[in-house]
C-alpha atoms as a PDB file:
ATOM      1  CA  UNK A   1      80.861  90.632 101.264  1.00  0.00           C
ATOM      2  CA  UNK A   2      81.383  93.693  99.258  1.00  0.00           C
ATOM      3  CA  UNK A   3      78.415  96.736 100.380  1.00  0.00           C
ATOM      4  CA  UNK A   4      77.775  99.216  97.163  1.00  0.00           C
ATOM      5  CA  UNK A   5      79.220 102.787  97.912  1.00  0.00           C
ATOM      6  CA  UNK A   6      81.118 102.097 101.415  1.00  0.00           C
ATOM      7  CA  UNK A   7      85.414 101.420 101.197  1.00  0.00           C
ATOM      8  CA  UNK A   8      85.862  99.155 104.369  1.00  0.00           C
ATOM      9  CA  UNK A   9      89.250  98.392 105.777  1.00  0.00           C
ATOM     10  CA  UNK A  10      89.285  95.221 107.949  1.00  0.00           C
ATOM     11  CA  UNK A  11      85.677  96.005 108.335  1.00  0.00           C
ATOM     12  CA  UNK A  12      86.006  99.647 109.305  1.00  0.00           C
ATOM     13  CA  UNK A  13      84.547 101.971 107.303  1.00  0.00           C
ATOM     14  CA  UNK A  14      87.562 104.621 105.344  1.00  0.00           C
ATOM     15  CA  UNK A  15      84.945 107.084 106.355  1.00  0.00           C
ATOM     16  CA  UNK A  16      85.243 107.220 109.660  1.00  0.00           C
ATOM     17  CA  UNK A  17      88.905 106.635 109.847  1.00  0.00           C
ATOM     18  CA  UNK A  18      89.539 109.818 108.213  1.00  0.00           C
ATOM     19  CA  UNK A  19      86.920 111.884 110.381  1.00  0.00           C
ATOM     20  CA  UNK A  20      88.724 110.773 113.151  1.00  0.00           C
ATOM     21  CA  UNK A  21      92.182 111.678 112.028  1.00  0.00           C
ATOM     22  CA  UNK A  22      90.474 115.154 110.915  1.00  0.00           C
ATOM     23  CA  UNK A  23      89.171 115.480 114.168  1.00  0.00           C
ATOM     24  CA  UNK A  24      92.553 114.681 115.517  1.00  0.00           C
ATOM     25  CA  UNK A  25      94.085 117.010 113.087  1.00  0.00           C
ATOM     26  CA  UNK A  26      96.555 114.149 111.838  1.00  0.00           C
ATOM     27  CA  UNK A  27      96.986 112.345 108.773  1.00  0.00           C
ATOM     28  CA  UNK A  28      95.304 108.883 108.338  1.00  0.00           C
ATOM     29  CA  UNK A  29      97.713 107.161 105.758  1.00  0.00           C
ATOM     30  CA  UNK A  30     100.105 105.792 108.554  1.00  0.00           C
ATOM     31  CA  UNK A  31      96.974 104.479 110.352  1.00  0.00           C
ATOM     32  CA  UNK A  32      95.669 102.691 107.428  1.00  0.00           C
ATOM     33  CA  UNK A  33      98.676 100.961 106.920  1.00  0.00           C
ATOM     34  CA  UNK A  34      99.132  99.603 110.208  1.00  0.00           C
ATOM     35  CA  UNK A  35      95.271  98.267 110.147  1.00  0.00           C
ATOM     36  CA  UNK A  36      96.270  96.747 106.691  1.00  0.00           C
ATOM     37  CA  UNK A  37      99.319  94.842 108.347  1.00  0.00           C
ATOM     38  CA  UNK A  38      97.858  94.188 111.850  1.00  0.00           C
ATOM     39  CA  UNK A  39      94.318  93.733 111.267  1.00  0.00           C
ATOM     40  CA  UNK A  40      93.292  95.978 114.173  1.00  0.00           C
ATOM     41  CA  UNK A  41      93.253  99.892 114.896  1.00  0.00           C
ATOM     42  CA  UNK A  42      96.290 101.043 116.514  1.00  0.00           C
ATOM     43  CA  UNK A  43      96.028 103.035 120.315  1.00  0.00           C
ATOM     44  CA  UNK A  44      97.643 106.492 119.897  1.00  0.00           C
ATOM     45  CA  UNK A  45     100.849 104.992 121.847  1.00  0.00           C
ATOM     46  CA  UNK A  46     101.232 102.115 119.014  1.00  0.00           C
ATOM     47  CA  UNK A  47     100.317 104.547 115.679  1.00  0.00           C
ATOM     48  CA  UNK A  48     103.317 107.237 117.582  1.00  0.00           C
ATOM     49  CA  UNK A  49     105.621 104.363 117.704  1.00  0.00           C
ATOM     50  CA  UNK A  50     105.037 102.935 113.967  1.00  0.00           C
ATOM     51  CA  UNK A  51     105.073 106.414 112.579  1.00  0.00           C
ATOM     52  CA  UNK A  52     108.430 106.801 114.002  1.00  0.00           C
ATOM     53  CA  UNK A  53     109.495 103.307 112.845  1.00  0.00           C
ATOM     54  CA  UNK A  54     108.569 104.045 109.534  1.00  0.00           C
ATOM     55  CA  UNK A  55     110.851 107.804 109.926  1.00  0.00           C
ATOM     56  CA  UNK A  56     113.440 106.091 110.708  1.00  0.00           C
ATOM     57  CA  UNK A  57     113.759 103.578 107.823  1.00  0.00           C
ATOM     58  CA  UNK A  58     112.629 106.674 104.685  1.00  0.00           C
ATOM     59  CA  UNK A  59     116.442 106.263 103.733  1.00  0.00           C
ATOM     60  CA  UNK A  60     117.640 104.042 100.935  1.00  0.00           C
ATOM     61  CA  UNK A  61     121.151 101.974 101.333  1.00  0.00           C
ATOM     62  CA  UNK A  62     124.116 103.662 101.083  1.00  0.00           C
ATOM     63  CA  UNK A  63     125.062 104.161  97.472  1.00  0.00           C
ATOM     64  CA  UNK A  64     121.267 103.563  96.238  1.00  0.00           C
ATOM     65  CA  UNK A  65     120.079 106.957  95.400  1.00  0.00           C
ATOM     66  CA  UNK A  66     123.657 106.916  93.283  1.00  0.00           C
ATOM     67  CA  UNK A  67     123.792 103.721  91.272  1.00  0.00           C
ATOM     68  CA  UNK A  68     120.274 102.983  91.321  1.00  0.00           C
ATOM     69  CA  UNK A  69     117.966 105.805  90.710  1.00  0.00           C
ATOM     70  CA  UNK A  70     120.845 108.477  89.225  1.00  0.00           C
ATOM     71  CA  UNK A  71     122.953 106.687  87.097  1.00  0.00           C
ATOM     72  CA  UNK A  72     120.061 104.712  85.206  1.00  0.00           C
ATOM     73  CA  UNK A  73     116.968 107.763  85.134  1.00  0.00           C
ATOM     74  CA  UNK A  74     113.758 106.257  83.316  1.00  0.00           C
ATOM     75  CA  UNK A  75     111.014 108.858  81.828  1.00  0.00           C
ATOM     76  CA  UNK A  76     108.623 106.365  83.491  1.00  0.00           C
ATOM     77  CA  UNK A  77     108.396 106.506  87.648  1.00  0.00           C
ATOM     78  CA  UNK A  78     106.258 103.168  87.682  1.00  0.00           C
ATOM     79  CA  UNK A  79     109.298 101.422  85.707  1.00  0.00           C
ATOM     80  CA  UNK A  80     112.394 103.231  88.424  1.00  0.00           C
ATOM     81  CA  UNK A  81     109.987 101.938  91.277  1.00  0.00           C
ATOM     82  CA  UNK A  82     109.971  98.825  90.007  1.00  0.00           C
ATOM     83  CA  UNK A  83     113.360  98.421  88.819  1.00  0.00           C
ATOM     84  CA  UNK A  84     114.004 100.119  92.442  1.00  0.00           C
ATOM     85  CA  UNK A  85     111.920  97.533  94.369  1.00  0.00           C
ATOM     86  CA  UNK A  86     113.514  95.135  92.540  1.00  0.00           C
ATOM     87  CA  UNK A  87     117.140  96.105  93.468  1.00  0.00           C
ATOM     88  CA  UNK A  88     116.699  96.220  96.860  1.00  0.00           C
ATOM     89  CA  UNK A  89     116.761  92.425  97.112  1.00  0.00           C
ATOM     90  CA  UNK A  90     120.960  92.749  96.395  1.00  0.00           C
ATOM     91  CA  UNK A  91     121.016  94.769 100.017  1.00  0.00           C
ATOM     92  CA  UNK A  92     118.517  92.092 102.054  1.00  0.00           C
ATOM     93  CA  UNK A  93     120.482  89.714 103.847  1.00  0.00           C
ATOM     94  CA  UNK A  94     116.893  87.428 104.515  1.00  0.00           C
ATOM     95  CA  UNK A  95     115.360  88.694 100.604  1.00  0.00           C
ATOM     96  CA  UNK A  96     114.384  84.679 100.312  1.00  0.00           C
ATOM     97  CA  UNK A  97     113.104  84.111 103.697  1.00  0.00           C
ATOM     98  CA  UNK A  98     109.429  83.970 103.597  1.00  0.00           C
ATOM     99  CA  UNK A  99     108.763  83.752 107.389  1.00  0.00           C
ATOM    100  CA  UNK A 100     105.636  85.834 108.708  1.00  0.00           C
ATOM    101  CA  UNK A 101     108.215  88.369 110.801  1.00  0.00           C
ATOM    102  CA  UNK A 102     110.180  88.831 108.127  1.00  0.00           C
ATOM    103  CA  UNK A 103     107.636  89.663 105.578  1.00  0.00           C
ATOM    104  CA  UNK A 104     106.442  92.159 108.067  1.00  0.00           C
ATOM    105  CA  UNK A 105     109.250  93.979 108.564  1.00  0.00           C
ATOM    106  CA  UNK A 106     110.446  93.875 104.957  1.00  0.00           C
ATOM    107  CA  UNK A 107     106.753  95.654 104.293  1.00  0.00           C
ATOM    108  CA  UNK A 108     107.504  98.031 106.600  1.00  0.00           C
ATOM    109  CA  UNK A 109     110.749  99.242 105.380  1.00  0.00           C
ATOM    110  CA  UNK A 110     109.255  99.049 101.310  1.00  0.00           C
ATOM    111  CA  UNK A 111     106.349 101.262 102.709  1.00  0.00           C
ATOM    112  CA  UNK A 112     108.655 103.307 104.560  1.00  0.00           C
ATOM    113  CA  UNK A 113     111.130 103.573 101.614  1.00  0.00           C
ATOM    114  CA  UNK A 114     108.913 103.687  98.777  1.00  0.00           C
ATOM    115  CA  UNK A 115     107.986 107.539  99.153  1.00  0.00           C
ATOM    116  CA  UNK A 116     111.786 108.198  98.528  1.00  0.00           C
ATOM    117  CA  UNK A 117     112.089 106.155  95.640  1.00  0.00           C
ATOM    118  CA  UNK A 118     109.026 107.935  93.879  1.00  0.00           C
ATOM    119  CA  UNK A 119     110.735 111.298  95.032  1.00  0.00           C
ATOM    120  CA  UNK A 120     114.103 110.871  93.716  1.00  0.00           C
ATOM    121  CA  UNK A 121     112.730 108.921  90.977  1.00  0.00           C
ATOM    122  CA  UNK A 122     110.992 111.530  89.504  1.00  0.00           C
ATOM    123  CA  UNK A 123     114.118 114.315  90.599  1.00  0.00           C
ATOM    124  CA  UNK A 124     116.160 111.719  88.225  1.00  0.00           C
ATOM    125  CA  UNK A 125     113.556 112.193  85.427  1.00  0.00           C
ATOM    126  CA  UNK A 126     113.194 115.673  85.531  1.00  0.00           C
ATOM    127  CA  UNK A 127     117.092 115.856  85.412  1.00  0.00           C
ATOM    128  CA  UNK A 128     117.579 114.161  82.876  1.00  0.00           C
ATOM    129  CA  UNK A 129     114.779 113.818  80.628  1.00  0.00           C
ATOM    130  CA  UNK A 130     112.594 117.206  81.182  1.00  0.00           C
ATOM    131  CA  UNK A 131     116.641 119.270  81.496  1.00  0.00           C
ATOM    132  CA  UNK A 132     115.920 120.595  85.214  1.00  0.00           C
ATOM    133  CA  UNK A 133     117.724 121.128  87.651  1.00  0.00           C
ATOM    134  CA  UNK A 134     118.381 118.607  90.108  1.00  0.00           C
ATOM    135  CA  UNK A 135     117.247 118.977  93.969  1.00  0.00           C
ATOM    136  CA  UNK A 136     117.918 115.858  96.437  1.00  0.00           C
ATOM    137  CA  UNK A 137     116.710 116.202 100.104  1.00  0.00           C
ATOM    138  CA  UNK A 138     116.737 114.123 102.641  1.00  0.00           C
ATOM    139  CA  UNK A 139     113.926 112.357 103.959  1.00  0.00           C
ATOM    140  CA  UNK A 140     112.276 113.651 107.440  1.00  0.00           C
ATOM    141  CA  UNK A 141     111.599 111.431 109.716  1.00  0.00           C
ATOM    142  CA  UNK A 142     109.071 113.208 111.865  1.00  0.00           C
ATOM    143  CA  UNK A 143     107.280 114.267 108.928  1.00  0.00           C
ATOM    144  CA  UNK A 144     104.109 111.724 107.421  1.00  0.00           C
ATOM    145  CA  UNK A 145     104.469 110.102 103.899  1.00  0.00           C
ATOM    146  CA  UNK A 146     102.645 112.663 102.337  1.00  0.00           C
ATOM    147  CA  UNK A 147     104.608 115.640 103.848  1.00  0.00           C
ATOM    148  CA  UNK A 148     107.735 114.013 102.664  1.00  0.00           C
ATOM    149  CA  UNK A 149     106.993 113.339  99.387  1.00  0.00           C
ATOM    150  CA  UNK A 150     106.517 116.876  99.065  1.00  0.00           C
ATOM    151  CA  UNK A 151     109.317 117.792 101.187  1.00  0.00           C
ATOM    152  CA  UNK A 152     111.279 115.547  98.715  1.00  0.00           C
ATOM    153  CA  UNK A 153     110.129 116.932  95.426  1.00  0.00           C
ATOM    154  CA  UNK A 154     110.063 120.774  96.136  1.00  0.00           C
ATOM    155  CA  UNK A 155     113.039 123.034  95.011  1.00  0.00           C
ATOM    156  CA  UNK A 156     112.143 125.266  98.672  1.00  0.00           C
ATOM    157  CA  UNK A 157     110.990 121.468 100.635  1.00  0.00           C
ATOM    158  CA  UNK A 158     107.884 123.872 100.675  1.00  0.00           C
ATOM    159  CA  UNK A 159     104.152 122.939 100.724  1.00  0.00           C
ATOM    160  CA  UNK A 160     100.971 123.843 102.038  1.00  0.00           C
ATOM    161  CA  UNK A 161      98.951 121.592 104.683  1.00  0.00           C
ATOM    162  CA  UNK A 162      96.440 121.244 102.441  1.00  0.00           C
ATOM    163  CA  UNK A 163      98.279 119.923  99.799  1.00  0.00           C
ATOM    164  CA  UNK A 164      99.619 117.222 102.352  1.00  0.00           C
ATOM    165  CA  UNK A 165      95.977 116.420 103.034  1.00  0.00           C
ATOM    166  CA  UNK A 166      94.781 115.953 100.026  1.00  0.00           C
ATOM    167  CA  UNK A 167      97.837 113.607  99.177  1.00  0.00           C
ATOM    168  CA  UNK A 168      97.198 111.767 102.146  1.00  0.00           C
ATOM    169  CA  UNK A 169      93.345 111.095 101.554  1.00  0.00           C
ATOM    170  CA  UNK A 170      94.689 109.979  98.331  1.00  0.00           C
ATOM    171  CA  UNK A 171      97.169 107.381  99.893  1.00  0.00           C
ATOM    172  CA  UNK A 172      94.493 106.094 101.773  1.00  0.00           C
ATOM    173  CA  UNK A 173      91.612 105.626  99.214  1.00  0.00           C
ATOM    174  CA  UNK A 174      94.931 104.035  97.050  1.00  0.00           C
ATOM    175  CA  UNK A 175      95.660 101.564  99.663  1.00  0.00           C
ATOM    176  CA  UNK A 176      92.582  99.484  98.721  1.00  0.00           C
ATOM    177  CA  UNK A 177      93.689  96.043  97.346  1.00  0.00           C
ATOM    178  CA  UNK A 178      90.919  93.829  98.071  1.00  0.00           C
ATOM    179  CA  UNK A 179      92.251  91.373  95.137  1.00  0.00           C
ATOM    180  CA  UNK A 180      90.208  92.785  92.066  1.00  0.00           C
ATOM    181  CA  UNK A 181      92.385  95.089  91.158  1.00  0.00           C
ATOM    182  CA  UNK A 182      95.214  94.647  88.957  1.00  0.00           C
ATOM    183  CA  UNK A 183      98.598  94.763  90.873  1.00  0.00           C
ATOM    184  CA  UNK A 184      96.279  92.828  94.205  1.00  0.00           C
ATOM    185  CA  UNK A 185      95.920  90.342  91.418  1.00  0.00           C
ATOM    186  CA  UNK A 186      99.711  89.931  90.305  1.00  0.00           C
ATOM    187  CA  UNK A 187     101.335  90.368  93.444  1.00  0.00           C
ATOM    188  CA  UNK A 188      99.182  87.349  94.751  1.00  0.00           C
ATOM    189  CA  UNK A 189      99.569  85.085  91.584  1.00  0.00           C
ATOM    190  CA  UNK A 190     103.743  85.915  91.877  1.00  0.00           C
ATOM    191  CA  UNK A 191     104.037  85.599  95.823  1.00  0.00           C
ATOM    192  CA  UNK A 192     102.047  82.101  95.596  1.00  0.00           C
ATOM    193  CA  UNK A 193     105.050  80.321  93.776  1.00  0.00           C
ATOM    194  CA  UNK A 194     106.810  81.436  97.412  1.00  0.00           C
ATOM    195  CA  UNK A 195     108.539  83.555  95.710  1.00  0.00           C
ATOM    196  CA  UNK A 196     110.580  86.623  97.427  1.00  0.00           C
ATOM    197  CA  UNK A 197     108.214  90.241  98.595  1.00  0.00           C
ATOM    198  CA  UNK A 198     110.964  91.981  96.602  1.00  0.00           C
ATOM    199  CA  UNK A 199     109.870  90.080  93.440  1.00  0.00           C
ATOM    200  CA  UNK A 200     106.221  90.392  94.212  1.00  0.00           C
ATOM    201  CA  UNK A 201     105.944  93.574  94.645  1.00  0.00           C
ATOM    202  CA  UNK A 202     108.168  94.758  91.947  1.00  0.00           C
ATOM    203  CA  UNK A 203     106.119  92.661  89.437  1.00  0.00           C
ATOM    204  CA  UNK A 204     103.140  94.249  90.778  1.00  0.00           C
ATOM    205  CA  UNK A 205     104.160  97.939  90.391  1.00  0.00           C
ATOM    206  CA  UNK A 206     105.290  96.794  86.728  1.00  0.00           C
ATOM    207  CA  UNK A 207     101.564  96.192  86.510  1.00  0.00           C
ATOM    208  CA  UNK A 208     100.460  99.151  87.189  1.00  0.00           C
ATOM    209  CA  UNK A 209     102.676 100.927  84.156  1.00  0.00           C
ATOM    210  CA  UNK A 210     100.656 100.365  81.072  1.00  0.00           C
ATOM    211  CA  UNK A 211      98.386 102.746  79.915  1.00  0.00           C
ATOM    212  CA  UNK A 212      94.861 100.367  81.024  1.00  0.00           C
END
């Protein structure tokens, strides 16, 4: 049951997760995530191994940055995640299949992917909609989501570590979705017709885009 003042995630308070990964001097978003997905704290072994899995999957298809992102800029970055999300389901070979391993590991690679989307998303805008110039770089993969988002986004891929860390604490506190907030409530209400992630989770982002 919900306790006034105190985020829990699978029970454990956000609190403490990010004291530890202070203490650790680490970032905590990767962690949360894999709590979120598995239900259980990862050892330092298994949050190594899923940070790296997640590293290696940052890039989009081949051809995606171009035809997707590029080629069709929007002003808004809610609506080119969306429409991004969305698109993605052309270069899944098992979009439709519902199983529990495949919904994983189609999580895993939107989570992954979706820092890179928001990254050149917003590149495309500025292009094209604020007249600056244009800077696309790579994705790192031993760099966290919140270093590579501003890895991504910088003209000189330069930032401070405190700017990482306060994006990260950010990603965390975002990653609550207990079900009373808006896109929880979509993406549940879209997914329960069986529906594919891509779908769901496209339709939940659209959510998010209005100005309430």
């Amino acid at each position: 049951s919900p306790i006034e003042g105190k985020l829990l995630y699978r029970g454990i308070d956000v609190c403490d997760i990010i004291k530890n990964a202070a203490a650790e001097d680490r970032f905590a978003y990767e962690e949360v995530i894999f709590l979120l997905l598995f239900g259980v704290l990862p050892s330092k072994k298994m949050l190594d191994s899923f940070c790296e899995l997640l590293g290696s999957m940052r890039d989009l298809p081949p051809g995606f940055t171009e035809d997707t992102i590029l080629k069709s800029p929007s002003a808004n970055i809610m609506n080119k995640m969306a429409r991004s999300v969305l698109t993605l389901y052309s270069y899944d070979e098992k979009a439709d299949d519902i199983s529990f391993p495949n919904l994983i590991r189609q999580s895993v690679e939107l989570i992954a992917r979706m820092v890179t989307i928001a990254a050149y998303g917003y590149q495309a805008k500025r292009r094209y909609y604020d007249k600056a110039s244009l800077y696309l770089h790579s994705p790192q993969p031993n760099l966290s989501t919140a270093e590579n988002f501003f890895y991504m986004t910088r003209p000189d891929s330069k930032f401070s570590k405190t700017e990482a860390e306060i994006l990260d604490l950010l990603l965390v506190l975002q990653a609550e979705h207990g079900g009373g907030n808006n896109s929880a409530f979509v993406c549940r209400a879209v997914s329960s017709s069986g529906t594919d992630t891509y779908s769901a989770i496209a339709a939940a982002i659209g959510s998010l885009q209005g100005p309430k």
